[in-house]
PDB file of N, CA and C in Angstrom:
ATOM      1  N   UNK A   1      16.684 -20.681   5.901  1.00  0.00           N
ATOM      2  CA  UNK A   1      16.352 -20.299   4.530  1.00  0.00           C
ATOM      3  C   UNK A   1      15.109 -19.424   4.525  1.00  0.00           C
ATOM      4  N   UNK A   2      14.961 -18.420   3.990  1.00  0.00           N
ATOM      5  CA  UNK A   2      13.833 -17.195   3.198  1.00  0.00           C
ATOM      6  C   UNK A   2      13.796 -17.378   2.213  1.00  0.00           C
ATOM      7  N   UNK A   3      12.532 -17.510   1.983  1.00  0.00           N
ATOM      8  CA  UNK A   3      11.923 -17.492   0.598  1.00  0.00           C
ATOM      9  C   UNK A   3      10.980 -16.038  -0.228  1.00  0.00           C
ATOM     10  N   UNK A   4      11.361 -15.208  -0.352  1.00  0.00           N
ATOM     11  CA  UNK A   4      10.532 -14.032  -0.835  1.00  0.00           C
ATOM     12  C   UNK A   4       9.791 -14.028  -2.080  1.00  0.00           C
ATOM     13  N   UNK A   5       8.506 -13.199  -1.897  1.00  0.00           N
ATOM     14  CA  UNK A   5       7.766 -13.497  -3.535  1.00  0.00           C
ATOM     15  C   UNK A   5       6.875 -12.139  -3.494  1.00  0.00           C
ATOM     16  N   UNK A   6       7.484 -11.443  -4.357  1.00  0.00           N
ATOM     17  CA  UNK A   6       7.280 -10.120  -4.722  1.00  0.00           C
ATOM     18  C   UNK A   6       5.956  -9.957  -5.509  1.00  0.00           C
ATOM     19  N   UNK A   7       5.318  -8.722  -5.177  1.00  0.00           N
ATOM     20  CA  UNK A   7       3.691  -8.665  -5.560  1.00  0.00           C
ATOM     21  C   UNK A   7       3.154  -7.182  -6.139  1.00  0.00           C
ATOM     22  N   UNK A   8       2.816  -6.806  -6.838  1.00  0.00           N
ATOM     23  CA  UNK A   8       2.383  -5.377  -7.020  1.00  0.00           C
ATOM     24  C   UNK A   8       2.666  -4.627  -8.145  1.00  0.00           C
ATOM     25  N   UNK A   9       3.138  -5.197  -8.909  1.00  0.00           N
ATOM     26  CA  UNK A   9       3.906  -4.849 -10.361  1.00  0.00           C
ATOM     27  C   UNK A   9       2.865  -4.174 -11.196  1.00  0.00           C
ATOM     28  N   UNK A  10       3.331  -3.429 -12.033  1.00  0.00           N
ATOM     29  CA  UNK A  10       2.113  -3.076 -13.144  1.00  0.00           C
ATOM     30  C   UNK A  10       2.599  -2.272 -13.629  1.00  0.00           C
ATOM     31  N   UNK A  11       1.535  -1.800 -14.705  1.00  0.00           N
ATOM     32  CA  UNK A  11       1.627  -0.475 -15.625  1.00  0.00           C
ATOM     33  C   UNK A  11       0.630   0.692 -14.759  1.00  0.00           C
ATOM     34  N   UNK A  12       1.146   1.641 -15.074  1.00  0.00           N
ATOM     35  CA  UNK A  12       0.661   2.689 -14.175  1.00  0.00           C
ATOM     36  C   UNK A  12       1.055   4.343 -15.070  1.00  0.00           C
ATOM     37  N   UNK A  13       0.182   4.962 -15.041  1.00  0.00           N
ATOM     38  CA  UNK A  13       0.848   6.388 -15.888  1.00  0.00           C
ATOM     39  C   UNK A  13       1.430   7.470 -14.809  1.00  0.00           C
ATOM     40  N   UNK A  14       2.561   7.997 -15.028  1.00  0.00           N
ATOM     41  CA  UNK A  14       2.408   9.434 -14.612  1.00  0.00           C
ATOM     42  C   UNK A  14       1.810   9.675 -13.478  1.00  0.00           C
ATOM     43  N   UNK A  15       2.064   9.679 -12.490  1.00  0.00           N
ATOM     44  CA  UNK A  15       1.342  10.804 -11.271  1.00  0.00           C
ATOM     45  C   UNK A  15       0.870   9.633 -11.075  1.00  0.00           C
ATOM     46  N   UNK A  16       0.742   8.496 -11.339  1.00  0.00           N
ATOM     47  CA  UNK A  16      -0.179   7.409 -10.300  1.00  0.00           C
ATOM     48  C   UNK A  16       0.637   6.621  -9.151  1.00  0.00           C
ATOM     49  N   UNK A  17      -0.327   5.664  -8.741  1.00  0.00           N
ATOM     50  CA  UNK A  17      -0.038   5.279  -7.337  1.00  0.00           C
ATOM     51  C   UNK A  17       0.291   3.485  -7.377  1.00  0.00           C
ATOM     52  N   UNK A  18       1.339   2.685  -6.996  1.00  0.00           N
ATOM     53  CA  UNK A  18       1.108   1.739  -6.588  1.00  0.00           C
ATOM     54  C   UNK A  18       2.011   1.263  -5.362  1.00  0.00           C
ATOM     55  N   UNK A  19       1.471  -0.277  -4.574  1.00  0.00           N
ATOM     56  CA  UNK A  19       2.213  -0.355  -3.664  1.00  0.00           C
ATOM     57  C   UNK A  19       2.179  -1.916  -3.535  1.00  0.00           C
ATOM     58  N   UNK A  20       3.651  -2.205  -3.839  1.00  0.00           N
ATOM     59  CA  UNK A  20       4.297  -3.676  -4.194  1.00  0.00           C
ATOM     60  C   UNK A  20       4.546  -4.232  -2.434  1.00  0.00           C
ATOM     61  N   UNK A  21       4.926  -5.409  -2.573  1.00  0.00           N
ATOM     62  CA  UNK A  21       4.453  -6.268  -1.131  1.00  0.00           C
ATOM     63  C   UNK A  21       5.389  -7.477  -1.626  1.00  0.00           C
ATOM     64  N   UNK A  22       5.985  -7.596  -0.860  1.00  0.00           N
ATOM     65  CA  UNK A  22       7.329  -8.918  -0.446  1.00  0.00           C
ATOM     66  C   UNK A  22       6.514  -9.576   0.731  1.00  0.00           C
ATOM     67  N   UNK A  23       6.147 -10.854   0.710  1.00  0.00           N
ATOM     68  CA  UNK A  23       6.062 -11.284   1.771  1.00  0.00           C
ATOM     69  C   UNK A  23       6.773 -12.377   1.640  1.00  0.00           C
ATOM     70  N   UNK A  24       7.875 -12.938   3.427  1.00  0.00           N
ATOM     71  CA  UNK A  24       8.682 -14.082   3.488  1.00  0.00           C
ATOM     72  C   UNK A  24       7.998 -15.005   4.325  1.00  0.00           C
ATOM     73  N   UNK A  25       8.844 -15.559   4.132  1.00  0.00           N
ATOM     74  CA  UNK A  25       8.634 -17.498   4.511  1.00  0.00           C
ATOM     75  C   UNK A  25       9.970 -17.970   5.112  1.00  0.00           C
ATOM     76  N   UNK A  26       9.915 -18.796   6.124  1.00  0.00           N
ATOM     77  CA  UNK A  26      11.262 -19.222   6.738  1.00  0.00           C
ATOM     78  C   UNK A  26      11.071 -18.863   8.430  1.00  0.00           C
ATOM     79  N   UNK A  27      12.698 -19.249   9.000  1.00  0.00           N
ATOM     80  CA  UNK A  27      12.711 -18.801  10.184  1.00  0.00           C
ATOM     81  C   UNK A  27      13.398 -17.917  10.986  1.00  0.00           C
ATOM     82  N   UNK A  28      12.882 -17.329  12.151  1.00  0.00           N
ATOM     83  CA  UNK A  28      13.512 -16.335  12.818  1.00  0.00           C
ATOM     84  C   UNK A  28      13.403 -14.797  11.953  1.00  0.00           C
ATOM     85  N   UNK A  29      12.527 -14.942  10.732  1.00  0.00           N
ATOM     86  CA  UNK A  29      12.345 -13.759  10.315  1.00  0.00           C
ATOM     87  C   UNK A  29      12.130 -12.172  10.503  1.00  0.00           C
ATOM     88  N   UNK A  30      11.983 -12.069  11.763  1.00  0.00           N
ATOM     89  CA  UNK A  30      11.745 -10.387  12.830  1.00  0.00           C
ATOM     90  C   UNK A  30      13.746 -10.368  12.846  1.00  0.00           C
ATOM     91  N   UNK A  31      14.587 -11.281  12.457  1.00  0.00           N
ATOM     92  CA  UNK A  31      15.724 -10.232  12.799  1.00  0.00           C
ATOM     93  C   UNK A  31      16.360  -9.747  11.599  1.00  0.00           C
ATOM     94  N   UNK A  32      15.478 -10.146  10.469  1.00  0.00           N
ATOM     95  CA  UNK A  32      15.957  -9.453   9.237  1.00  0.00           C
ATOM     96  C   UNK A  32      15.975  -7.901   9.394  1.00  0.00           C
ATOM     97  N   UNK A  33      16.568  -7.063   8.572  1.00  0.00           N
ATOM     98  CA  UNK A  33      16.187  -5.707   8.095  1.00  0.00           C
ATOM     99  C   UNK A  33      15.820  -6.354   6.853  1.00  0.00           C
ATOM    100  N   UNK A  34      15.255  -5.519   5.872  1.00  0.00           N
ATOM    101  CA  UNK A  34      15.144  -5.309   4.812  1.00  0.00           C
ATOM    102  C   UNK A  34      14.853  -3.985   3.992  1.00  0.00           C
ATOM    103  N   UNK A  35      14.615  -4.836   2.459  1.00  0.00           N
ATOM    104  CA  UNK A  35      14.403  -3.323   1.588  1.00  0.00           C
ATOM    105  C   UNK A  35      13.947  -3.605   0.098  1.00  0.00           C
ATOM    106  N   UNK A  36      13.910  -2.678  -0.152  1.00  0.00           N
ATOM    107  CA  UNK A  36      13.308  -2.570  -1.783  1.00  0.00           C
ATOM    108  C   UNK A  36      14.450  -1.721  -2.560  1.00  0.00           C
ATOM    109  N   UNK A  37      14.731  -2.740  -4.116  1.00  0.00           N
ATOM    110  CA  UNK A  37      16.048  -2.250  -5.080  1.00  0.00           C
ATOM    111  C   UNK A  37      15.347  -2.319  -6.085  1.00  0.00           C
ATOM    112  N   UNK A  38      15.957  -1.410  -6.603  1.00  0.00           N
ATOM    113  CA  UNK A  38      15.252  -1.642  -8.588  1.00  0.00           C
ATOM    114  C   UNK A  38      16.399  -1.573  -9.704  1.00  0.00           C
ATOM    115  N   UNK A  39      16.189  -1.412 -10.387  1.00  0.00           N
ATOM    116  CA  UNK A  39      16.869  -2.669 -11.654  1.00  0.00           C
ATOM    117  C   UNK A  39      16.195  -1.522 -13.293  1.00  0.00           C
ATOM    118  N   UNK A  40      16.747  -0.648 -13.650  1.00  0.00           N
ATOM    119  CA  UNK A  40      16.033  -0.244 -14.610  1.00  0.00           C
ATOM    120  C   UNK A  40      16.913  -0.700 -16.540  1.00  0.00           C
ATOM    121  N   UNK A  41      16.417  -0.823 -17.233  1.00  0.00           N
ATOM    122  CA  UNK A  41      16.916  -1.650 -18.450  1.00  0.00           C
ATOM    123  C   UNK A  41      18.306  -0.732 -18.547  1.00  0.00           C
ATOM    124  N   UNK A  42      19.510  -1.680 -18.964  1.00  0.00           N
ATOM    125  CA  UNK A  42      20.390  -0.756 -19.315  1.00  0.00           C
ATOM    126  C   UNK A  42      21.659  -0.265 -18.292  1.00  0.00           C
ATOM    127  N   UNK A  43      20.623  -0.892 -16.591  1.00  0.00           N
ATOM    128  CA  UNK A  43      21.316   0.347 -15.161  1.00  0.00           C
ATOM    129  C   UNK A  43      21.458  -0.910 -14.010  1.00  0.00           C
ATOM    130  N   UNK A  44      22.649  -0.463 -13.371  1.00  0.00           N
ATOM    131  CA  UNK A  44      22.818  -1.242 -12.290  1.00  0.00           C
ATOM    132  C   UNK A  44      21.709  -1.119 -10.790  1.00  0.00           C
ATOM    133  N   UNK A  45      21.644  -2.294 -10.386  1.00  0.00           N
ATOM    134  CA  UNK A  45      20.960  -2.219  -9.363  1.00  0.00           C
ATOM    135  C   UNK A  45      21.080  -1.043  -8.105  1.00  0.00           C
ATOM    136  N   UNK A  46      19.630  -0.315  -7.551  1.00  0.00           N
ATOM    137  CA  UNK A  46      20.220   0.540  -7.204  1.00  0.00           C
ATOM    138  C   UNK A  46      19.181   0.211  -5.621  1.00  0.00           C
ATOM    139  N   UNK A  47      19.664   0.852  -4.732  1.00  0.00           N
ATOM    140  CA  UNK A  47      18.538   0.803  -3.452  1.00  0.00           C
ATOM    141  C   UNK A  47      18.110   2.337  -3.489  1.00  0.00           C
ATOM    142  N   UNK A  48      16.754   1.620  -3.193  1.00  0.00           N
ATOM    143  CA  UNK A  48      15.187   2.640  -3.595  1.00  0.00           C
ATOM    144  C   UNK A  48      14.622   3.148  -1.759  1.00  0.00           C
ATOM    145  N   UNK A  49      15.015   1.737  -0.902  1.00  0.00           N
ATOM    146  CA  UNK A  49      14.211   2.545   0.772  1.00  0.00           C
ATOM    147  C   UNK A  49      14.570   0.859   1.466  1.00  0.00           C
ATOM    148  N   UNK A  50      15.299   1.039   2.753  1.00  0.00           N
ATOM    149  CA  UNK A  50      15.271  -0.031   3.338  1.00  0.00           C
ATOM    150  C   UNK A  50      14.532   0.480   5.056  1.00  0.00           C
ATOM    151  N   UNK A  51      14.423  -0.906   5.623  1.00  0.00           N
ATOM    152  CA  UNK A  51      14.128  -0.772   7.124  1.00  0.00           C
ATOM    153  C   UNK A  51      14.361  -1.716   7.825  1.00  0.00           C
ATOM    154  N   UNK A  52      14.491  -1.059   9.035  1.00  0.00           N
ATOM    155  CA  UNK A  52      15.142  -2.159  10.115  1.00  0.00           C
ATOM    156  C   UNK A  52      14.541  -3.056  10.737  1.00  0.00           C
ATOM    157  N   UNK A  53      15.221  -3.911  10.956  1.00  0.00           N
ATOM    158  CA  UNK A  53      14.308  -5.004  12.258  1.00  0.00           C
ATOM    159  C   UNK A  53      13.902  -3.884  13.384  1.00  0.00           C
ATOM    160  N   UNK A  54      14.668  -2.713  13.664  1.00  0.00           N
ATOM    161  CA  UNK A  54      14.068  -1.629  14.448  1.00  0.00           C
ATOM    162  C   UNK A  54      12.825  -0.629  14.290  1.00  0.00           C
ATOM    163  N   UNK A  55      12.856  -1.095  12.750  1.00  0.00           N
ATOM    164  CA  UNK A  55      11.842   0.127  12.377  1.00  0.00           C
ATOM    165  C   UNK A  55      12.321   1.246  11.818  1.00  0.00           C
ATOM    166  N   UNK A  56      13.593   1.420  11.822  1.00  0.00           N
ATOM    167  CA  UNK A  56      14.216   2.699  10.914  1.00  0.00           C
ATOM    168  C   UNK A  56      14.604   2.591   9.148  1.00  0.00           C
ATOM    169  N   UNK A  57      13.995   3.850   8.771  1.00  0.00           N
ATOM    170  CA  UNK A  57      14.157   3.926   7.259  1.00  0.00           C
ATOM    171  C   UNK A  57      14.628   4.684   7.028  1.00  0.00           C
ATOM    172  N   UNK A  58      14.784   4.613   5.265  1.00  0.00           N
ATOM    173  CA  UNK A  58      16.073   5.126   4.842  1.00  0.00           C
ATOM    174  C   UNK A  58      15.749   5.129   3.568  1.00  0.00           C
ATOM    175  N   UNK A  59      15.970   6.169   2.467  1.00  0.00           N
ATOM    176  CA  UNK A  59      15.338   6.160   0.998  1.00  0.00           C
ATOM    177  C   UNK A  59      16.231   6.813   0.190  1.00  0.00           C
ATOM    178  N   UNK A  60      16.202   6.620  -0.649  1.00  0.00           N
ATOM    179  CA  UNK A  60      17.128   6.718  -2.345  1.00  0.00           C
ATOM    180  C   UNK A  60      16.751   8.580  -2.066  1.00  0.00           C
ATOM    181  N   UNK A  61      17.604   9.388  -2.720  1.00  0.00           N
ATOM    182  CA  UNK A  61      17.567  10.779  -2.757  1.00  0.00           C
ATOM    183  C   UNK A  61      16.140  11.314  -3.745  1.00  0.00           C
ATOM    184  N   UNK A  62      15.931  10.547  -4.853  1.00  0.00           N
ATOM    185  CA  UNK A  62      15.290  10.241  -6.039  1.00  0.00           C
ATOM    186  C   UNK A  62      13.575   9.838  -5.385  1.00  0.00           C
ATOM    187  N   UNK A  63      13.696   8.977  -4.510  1.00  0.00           N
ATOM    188  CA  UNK A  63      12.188   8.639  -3.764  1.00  0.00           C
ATOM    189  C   UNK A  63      11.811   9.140  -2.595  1.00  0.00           C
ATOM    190  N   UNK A  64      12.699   9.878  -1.796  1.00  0.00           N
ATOM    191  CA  UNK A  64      11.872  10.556  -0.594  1.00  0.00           C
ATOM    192  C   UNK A  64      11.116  11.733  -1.322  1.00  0.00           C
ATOM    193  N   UNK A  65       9.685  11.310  -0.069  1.00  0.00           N
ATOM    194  CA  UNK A  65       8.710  11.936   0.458  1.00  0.00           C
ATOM    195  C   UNK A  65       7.407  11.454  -1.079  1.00  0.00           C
ATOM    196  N   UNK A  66       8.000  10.472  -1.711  1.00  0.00           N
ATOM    197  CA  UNK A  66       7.301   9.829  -3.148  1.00  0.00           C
ATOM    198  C   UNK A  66       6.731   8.434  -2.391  1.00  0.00           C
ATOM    199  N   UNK A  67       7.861   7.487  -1.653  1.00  0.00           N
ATOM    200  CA  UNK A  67       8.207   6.445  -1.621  1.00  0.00           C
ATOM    201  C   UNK A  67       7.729   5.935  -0.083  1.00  0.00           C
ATOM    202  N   UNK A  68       6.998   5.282   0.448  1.00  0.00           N
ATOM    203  CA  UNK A  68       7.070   5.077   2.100  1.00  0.00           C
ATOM    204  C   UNK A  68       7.049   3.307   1.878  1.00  0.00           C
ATOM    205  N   UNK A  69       8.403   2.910   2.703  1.00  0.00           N
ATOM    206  CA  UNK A  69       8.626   1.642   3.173  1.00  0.00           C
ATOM    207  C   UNK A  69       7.527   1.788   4.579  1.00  0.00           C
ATOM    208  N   UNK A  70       7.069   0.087   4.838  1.00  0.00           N
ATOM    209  CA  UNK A  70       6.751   0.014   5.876  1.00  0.00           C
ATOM    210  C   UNK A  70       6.650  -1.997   5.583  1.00  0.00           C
ATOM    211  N   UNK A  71       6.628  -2.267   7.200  1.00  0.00           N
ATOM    212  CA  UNK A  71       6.041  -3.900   7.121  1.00  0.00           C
ATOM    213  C   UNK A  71       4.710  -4.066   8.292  1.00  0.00           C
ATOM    214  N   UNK A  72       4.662  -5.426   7.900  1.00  0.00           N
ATOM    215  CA  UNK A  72       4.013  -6.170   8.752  1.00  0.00           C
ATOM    216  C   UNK A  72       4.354  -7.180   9.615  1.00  0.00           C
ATOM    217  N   UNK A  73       5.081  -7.304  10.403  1.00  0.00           N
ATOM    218  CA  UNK A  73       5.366  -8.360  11.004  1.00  0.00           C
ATOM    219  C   UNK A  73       4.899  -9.531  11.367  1.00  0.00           C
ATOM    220  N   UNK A  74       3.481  -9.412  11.745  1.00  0.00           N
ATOM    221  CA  UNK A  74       2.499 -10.577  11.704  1.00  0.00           C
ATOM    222  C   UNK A  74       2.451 -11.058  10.757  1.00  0.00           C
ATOM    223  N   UNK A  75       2.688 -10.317   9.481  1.00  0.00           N
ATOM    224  CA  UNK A  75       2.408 -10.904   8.149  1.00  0.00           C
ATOM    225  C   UNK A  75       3.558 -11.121   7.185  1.00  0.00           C
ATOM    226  N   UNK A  76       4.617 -10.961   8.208  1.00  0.00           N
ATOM    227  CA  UNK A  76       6.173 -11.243   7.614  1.00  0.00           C
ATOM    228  C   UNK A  76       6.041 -10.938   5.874  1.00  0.00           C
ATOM    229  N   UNK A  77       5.532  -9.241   6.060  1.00  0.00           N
ATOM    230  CA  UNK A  77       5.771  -8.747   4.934  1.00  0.00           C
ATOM    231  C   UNK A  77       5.970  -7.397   5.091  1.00  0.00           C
ATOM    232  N   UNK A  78       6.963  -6.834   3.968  1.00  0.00           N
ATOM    233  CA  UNK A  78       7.046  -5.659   3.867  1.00  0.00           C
ATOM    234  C   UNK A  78       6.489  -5.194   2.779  1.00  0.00           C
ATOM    235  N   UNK A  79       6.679  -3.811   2.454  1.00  0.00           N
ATOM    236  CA  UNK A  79       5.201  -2.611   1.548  1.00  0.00           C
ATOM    237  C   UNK A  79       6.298  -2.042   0.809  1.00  0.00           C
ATOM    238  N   UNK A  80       5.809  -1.652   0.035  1.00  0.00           N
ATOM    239  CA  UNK A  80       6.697  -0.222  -0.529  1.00  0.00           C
ATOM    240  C   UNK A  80       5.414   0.593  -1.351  1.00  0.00           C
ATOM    241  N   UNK A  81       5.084   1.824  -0.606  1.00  0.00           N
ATOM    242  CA  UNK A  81       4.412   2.352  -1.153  1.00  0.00           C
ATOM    243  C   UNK A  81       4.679   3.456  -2.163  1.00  0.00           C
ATOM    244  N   UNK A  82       4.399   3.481  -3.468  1.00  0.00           N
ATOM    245  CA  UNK A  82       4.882   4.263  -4.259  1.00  0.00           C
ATOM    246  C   UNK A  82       3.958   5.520  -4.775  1.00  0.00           C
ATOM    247  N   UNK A  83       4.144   7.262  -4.604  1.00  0.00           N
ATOM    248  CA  UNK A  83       2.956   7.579  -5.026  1.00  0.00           C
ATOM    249  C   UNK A  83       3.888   8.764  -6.071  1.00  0.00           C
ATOM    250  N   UNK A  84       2.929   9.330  -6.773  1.00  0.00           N
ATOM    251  CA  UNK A  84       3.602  10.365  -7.812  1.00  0.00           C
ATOM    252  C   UNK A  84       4.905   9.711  -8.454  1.00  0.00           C
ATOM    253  N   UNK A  85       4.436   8.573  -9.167  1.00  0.00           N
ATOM    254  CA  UNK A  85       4.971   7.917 -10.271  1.00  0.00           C
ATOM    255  C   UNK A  85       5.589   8.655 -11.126  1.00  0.00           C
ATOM    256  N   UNK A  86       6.760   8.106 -11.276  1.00  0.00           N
ATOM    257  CA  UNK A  86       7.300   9.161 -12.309  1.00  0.00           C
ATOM    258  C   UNK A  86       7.618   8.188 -13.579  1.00  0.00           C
ATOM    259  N   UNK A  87       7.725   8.388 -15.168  1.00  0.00           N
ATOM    260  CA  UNK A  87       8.635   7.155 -16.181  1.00  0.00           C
ATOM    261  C   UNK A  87      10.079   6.998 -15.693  1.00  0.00           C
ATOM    262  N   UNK A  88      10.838   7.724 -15.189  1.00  0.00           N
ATOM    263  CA  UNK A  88      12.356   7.085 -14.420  1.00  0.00           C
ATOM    264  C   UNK A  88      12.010   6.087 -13.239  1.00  0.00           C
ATOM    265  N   UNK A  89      10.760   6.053 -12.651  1.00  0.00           N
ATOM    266  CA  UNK A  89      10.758   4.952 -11.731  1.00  0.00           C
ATOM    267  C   UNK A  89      10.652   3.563 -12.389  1.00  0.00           C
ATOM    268  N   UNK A  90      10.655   3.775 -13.501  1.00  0.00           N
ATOM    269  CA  UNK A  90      10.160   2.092 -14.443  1.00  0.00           C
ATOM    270  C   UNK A  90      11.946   1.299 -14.074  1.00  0.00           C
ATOM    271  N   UNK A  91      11.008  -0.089 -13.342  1.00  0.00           N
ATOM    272  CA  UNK A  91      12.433  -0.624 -13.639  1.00  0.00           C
ATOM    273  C   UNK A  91      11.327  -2.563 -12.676  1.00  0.00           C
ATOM    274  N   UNK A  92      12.410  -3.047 -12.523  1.00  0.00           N
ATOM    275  CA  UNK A  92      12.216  -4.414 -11.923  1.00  0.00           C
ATOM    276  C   UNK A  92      12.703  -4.092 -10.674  1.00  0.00           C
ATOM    277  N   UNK A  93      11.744  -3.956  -9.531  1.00  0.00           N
ATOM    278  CA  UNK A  93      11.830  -3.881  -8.405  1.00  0.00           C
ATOM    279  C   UNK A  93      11.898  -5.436  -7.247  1.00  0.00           C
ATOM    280  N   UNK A  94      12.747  -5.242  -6.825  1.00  0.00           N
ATOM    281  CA  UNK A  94      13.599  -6.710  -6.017  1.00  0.00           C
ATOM    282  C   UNK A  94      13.329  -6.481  -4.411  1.00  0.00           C
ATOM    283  N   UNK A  95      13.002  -7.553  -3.854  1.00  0.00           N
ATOM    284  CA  UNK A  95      13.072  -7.825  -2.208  1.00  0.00           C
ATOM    285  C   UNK A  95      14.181  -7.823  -1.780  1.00  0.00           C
ATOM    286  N   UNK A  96      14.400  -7.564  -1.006  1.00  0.00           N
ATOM    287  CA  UNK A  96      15.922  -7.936  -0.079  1.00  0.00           C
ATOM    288  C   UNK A  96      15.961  -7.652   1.285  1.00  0.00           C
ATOM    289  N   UNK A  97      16.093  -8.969   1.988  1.00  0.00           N
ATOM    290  CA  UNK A  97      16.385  -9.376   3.605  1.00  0.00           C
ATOM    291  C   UNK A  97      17.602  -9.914   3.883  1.00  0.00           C
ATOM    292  N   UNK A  98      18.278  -8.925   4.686  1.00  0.00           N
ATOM    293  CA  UNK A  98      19.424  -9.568   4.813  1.00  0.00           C
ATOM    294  C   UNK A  98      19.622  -9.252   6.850  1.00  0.00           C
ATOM    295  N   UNK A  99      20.802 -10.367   7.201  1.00  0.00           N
ATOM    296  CA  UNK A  99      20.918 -10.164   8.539  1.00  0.00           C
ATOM    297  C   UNK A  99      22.641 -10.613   8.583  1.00  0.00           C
ATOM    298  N   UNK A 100      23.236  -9.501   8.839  1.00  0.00           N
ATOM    299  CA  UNK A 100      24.697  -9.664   8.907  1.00  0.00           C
ATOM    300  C   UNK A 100      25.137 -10.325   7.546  1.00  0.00           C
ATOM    301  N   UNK A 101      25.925 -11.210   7.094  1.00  0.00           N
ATOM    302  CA  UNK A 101      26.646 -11.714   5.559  1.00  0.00           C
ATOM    303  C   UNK A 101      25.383 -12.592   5.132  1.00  0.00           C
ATOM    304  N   UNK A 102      24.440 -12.702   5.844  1.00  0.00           N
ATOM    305  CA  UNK A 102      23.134 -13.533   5.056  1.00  0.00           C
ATOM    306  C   UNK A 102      22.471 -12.424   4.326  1.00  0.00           C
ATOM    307  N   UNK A 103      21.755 -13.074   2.927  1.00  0.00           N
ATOM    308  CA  UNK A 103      21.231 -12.066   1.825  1.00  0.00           C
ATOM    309  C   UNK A 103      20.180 -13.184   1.159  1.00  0.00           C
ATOM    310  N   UNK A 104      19.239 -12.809   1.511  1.00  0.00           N
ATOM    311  CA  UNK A 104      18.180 -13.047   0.202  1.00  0.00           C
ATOM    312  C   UNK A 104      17.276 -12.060  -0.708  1.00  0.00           C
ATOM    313  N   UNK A 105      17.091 -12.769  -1.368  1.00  0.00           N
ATOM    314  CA  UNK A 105      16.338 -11.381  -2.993  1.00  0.00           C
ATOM    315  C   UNK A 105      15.061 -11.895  -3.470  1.00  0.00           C
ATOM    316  N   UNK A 106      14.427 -12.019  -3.635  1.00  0.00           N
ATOM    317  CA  UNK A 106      13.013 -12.400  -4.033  1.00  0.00           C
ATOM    318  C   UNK A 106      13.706 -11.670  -5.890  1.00  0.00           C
ATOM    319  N   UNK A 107      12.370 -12.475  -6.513  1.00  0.00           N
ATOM    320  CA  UNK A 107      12.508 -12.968  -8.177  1.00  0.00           C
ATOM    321  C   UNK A 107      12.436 -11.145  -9.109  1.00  0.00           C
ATOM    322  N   UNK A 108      11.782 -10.375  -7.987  1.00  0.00           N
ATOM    323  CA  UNK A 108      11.355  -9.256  -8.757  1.00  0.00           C
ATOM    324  C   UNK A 108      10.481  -9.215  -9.442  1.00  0.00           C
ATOM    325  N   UNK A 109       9.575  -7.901  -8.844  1.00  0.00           N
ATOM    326  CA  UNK A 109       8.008  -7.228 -10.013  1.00  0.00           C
ATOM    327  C   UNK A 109       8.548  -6.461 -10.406  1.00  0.00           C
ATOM    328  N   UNK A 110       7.864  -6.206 -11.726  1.00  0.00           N
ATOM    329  CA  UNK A 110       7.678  -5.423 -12.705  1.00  0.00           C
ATOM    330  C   UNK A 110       7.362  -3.969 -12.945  1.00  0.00           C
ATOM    331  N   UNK A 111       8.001  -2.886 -12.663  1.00  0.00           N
ATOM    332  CA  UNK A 111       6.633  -1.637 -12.539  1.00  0.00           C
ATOM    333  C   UNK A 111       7.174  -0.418 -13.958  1.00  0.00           C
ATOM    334  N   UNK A 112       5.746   0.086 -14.769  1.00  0.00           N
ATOM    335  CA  UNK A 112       6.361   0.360 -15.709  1.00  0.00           C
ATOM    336  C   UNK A 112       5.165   1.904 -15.761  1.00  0.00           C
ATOM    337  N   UNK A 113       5.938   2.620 -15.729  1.00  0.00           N
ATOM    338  CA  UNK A 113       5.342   4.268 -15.634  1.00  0.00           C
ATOM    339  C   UNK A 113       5.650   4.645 -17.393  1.00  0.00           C
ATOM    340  N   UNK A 114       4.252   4.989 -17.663  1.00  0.00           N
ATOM    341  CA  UNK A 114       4.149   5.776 -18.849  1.00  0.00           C
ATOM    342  C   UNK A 114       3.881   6.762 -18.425  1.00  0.00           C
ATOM    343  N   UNK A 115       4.638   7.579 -19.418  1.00  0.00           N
ATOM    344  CA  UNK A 115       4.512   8.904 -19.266  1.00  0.00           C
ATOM    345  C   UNK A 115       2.925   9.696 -19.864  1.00  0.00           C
TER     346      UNK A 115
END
């Protein structure tokens, strides 16, 4: 069992910067991949940037070169760094570790870009 608990949420305007943080709990956690999904009012869940238990990433068409995934392994957490905020990035941003048909999701932060 993983337990994820999502961190970094906020209000933020236009052109600003934030960077949300999943950190898990549980075992054998280095053979997860994971990633970051968001959730905007109205819109189906969409994937925003994942990475591998290898280290390889991968990002939404919409967030490259905006968006840099990265983790910590010591700290059995992953980052999502967000910069040049846009108001279409507003949505409920979700954890997700998964390893073959196993899936967990952390509760989801909040991030809300005024324009």
């Amino acid at each position: 069992q993983v337990q994820l608990v999502e961190s970094g949420g906020g209000l933020v305007q236009a052109g600003g910067s934030l960077r949300l943080s999943c950190a898990a709990s549980g075992s054998t956690l280095s053979i997860y991949d994971r990633g970051w999904y968001r959730q905007a009012p109205g819109k189906q869940r969409e994937l925003v940037a994942t990475i591998t238990s290898g280290g390889s990433t991968n990002y939404a068409d919409s967030v490259k070169g905006r968006f840099t995934i990265s983790r910590d392994n010591a700290k059995n957490t992953v980052y999502l760094q967000m910069n040049s905020l846009k108001p279409e990035d507003t949505a409920v941003y979700y954890c997700n570790w998964w390893y073959k048909t196993i899936n967990y999701w952390g509760k989801g932060t909040l991030v809300t870009v005024s324009a």
